[in-house]
Protein backbone atom coordinates (compact mmCIF):
# COMPACT_ATOMS: atom_id res chain seq x y z
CA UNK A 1 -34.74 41.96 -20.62
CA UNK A 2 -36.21 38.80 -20.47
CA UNK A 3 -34.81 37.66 -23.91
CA UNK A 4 -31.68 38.95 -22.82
CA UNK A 5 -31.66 36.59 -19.65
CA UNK A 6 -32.21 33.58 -22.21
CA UNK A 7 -30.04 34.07 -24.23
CA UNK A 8 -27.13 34.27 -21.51
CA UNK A 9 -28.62 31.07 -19.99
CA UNK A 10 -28.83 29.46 -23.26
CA UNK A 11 -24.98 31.03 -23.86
CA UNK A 12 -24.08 29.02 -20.56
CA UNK A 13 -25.53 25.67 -21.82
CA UNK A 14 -23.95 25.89 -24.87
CA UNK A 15 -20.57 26.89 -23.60
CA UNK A 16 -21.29 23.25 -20.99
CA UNK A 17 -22.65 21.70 -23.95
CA UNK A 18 -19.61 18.88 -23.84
CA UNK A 19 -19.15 19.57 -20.25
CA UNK A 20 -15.49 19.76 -20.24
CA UNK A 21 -14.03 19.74 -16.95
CA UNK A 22 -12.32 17.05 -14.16
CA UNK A 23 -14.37 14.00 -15.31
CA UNK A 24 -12.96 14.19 -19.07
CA UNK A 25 -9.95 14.64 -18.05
CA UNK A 26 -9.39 11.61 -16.01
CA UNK A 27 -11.22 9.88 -18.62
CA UNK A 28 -8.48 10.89 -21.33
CA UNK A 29 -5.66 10.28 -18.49
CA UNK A 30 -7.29 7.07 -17.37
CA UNK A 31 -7.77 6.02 -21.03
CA UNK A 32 -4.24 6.72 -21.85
CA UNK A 33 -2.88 5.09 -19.04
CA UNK A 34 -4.98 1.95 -19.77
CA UNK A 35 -4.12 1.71 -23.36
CA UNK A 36 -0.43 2.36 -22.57
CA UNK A 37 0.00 -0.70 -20.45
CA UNK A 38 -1.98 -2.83 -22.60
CA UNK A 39 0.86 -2.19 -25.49
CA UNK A 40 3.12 -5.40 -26.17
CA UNK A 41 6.30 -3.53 -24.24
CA UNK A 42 3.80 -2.98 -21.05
CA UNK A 43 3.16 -6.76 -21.29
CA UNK A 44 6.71 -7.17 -21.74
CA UNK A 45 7.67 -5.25 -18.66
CA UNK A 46 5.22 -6.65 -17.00
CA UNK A 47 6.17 -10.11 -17.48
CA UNK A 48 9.46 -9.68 -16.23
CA UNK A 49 8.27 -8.27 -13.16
CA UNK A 50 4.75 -8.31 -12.23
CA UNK A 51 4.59 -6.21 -9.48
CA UNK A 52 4.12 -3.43 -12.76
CA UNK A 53 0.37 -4.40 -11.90
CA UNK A 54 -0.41 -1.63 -9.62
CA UNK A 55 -0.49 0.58 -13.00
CA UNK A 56 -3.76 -1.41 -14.58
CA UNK A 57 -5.32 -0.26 -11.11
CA UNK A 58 -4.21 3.16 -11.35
CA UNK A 59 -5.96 3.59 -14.85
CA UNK A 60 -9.40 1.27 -13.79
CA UNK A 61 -10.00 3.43 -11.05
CA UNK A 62 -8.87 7.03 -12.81
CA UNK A 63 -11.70 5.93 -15.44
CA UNK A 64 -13.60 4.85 -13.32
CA UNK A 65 -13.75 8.37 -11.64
CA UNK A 66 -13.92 10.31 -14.49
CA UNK A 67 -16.83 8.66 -16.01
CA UNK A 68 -18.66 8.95 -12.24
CA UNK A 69 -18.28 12.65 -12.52
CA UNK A 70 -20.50 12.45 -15.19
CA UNK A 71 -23.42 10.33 -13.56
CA UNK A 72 -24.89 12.23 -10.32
CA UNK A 73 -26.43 9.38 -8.45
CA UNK A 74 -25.03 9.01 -4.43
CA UNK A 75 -24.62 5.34 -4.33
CA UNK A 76 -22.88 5.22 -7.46
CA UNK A 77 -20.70 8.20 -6.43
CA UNK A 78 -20.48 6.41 -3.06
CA UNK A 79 -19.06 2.96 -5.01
CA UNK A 80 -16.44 5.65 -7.06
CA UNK A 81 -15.66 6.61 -3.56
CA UNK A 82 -14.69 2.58 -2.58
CA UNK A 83 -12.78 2.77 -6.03
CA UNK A 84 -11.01 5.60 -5.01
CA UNK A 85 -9.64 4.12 -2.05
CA UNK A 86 -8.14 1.23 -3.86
CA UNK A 87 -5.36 4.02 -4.86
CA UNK A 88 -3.72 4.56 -1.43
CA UNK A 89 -4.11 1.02 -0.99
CA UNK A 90 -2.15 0.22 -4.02
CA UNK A 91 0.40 3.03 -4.35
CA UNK A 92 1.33 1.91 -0.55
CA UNK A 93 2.24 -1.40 -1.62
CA UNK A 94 0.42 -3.42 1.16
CA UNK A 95 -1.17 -5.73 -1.08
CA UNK A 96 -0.45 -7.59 -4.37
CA UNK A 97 -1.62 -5.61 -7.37
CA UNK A 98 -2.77 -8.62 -9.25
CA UNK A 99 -5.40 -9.12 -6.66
CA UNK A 100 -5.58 -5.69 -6.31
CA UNK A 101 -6.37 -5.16 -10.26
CA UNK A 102 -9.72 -8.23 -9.87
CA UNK A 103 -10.69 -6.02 -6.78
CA UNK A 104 -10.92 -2.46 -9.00
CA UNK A 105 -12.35 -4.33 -11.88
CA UNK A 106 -15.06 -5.85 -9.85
CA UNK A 107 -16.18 -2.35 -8.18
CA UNK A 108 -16.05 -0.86 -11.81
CA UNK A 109 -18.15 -3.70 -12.99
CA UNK A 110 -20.68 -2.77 -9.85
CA UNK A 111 -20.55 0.97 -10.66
CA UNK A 112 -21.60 0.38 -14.37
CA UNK A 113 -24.62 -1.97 -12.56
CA UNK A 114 -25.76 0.27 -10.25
CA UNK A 115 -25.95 2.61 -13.04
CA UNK A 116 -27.94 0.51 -15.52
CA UNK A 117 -30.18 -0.77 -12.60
CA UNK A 118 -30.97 3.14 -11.97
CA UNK A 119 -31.38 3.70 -15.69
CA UNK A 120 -33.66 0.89 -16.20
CA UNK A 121 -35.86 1.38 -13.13
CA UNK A 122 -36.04 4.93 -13.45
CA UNK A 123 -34.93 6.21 -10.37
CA UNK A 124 -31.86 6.08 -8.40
CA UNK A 125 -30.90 4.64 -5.03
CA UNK A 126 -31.52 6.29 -1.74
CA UNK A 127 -33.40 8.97 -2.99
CA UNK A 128 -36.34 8.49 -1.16
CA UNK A 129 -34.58 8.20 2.07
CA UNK A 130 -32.49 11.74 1.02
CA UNK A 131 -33.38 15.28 0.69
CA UNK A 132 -32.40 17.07 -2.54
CA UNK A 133 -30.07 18.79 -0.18
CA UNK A 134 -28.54 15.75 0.82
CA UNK A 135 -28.43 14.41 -2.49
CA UNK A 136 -26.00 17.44 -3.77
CA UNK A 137 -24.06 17.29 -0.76
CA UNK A 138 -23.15 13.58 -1.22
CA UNK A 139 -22.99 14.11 -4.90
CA UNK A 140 -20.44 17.08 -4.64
CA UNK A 141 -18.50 15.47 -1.44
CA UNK A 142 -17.79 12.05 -2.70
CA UNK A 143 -16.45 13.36 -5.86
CA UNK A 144 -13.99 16.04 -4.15
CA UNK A 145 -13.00 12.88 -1.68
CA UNK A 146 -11.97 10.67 -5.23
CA UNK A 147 -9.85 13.39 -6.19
CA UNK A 148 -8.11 14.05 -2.79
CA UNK A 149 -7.63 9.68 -2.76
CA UNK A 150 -5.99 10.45 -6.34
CA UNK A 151 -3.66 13.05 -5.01
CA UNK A 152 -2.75 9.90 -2.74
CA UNK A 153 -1.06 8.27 -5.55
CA UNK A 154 1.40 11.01 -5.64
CA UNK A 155 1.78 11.80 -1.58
CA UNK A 156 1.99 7.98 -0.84
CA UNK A 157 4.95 7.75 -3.28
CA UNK A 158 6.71 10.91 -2.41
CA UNK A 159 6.27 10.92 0.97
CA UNK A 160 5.83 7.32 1.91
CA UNK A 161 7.88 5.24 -0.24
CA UNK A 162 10.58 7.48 -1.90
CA UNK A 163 12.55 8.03 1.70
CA UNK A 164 12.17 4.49 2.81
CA UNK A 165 13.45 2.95 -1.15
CA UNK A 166 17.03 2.64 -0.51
CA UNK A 167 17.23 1.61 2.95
CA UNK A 168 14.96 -1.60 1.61
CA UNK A 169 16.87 -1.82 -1.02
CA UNK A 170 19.17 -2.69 0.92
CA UNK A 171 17.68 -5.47 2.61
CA UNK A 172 16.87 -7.19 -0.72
CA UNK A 173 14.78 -6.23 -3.89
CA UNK A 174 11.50 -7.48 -2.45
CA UNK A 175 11.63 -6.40 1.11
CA UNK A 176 8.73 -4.29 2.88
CA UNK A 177 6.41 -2.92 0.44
CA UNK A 178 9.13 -3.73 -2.92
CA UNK A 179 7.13 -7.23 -2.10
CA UNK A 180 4.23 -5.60 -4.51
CA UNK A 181 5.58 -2.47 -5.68
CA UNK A 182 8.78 -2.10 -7.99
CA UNK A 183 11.63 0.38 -7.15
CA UNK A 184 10.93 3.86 -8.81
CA UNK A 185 13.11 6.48 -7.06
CA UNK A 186 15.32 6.49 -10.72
CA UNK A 187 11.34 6.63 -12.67
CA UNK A 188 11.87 10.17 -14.11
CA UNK A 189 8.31 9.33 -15.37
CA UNK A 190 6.99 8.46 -12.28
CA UNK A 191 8.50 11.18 -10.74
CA UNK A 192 7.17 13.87 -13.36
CA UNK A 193 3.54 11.97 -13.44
CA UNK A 194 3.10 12.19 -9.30
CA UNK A 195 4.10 15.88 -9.08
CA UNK A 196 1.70 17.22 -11.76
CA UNK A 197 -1.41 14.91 -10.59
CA UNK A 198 -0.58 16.47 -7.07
CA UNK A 199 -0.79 20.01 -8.84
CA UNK A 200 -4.05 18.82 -10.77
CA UNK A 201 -5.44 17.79 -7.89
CA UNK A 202 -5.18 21.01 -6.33
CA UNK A 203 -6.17 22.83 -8.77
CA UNK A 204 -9.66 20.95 -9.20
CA UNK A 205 -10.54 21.05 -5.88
CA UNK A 206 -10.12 25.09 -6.03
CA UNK A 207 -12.15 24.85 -9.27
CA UNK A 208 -14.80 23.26 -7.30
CA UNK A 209 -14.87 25.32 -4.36
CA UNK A 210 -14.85 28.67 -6.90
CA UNK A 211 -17.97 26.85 -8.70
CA UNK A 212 -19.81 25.41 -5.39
CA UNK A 213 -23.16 23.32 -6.29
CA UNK A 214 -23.19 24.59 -9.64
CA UNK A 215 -26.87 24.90 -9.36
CA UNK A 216 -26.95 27.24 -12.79
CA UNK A 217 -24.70 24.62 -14.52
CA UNK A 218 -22.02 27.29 -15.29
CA UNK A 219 -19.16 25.87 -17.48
CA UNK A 220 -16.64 24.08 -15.52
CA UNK A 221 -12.69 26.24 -15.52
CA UNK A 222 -10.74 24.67 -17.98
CA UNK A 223 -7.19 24.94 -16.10
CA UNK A 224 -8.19 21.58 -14.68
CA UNK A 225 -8.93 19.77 -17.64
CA UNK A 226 -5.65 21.03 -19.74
CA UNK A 227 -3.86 20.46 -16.62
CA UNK A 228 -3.91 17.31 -17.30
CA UNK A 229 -2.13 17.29 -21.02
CA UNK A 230 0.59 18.65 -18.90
CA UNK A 231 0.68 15.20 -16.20
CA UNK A 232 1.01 13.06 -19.51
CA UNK A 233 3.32 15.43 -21.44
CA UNK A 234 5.69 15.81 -18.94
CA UNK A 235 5.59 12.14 -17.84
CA UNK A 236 6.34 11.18 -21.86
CA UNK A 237 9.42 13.62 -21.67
CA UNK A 238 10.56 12.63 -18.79
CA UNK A 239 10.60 9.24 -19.74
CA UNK A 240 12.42 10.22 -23.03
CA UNK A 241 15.35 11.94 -20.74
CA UNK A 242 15.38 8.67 -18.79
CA UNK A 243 15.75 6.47 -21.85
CA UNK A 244 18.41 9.07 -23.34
CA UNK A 245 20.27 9.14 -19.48
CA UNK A 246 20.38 6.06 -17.49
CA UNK A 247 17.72 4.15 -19.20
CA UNK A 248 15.05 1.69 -18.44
C-alpha cells in the first residue's frame, strides 16, 4: 500500500513538474503582448499617437503577475497586488500612460528586489510576524485579487468606456478620458482580446476555488492555461477581419 501511495504522490509531482497553470499563461500572454508592441509597426503606431502607451502597461503588469504566481512570498505577492491595480487605473484612462508605463516598470523593478533580497537573505518578509496560516491566505488571496484587477481591463472598457466613446467623440478626439486613451469601439481586436480575458478570468478563479490551498500540490486544470491561446488567437483574427473590413 505504502508503495502504492508513492507512487501516486510521485505521479502528482511529475504531472506539476512544469507547473502549468495561470502564472504561465500570463507569462506567454504578457510576453506576447510585450514583444508585439515592441515591433517597428507598434513603434510606428505609437508615434503617431502616443496615447497607444497604455498597452506596454498592460503587458509589464500581465508579466509581472504571471511570474508572481510562481514565487509564494506575501510582500512580493502584496507588490503584484499594487501592480495589479495599475490596470483599472490605466484601462480607465485617468492618467497618461507614459507616466503610467515608468510607474509599472518601477513596481516590477521592486518585485524582482524584494525577491532577490528574500533569496539572498534566506528568508522572506513578514514571516515572522505571520502564521503559516496567514501566510497561505495572503499568498492565495492576493493572487485571486490580480486576476479579478485583470478582468478590469476588460469590464473598464466594456462597461466604462465603450457607452461613453461616441458621445466624446463628439466633443473632440481628446475629450474626457480620449485625453490618454485612443478610441477603440471599431478595435475588433480589442474587442475579441477583452471578452476572452473576461472568460479567462473566470475560469481561473473557478480553477482556484475547485483546487483551494493546494496543500498536496495537485496539478493545476489546464482549461485556464489553453484559455489563453484562445484570448491571443481570437484577438489575431479579429484583427485580420478588421484589416480585411474597415481597416486600421
Amino acid at each position: 500500500m505504502s508503495e502504492e501511495k508513492n507512487s501516486k504522490i510521485e505521479e502528482q509531482i511529475n504531472q506539476n513538474k512544469y507547473l502549468v497553470g495561470p502564472g504561465l499563461g500570463l507569462i506567454i500572454i504578457g510576453l506576447s503582448y510585450l514583444v508585439w508592441w515592441l515591433m517597428p509597426f507598434a513603434f510606428d503606431a505609437f508615434f503617431v499617437d502616443m496615447r497607444w502607451a497604455h498597452n506596454w502597461v498592460y503587458a509589464i503588469v500581465i508579466l509581472n503577475v504571471g511570474i508572481a504566481w510562481y514565487y509564494k512570498s506575501p510582500l512580493s505577492r502584496i507588490i503584484a497586488v499594487f501592480q495589479a491595480f495599475m490596470l483599472p487605473v490605466t484601462a480607465s484612462g485617468s492618467f497618461d500612460t507614459i507616466i503610467l508605463t515608468y510607474v509599472s516598470t518601477f513596481i516590477a523593478f521592486l518585485w524582482v528586489l524584494t525577491l532577490l533580497i528574500e533569496k539572498i537573505r534566506g528568508i522572506e518578509f513578514l514571516k515572522e510576524r505571520c502564521s503559516l496560516k496567514t501566510r497561505n491566505w495572503i499568498n492565495l488571496h492576493t493572487m485571486v485579487f490580480t486576476w479579478i484587477l485583470i478582468a478590469h481591463i476588460s469590464l473598464v472598457f466594456l462597461i466604462g468606456r465603450l457607452p461613453l466613446e461616441n458621445q466624446l467623440l463628439g466633443f473632440g478626439t481628446y475629450a474626457g478620458y480620449l485625453a490618454n486613451l485612443p478610441p477603440e469601439s471599431l478595435e475588433f481586436a480589442t474587442w475579441a482580446f477583452d471578452i476572452t480575458l473576461l472568460a479567462w478570468a473566470a475560469i481561473v478563479i473557478y480553477e482556484q476555488i475547485k483546487l483551494g490551498y493546494n496543500y498536496k500540490n495537485k496539478p493545476w486544470p489546464k482549461f485556464g492555461f489553453w484559455w489563453v491561446f484562445v484570448c491571443m488567437g481570437s484577438s489575431l483574427i479579429a484583427l485580420l477581419i478588421q484589416e480585411l473590413t474597415i481597416g486600421f
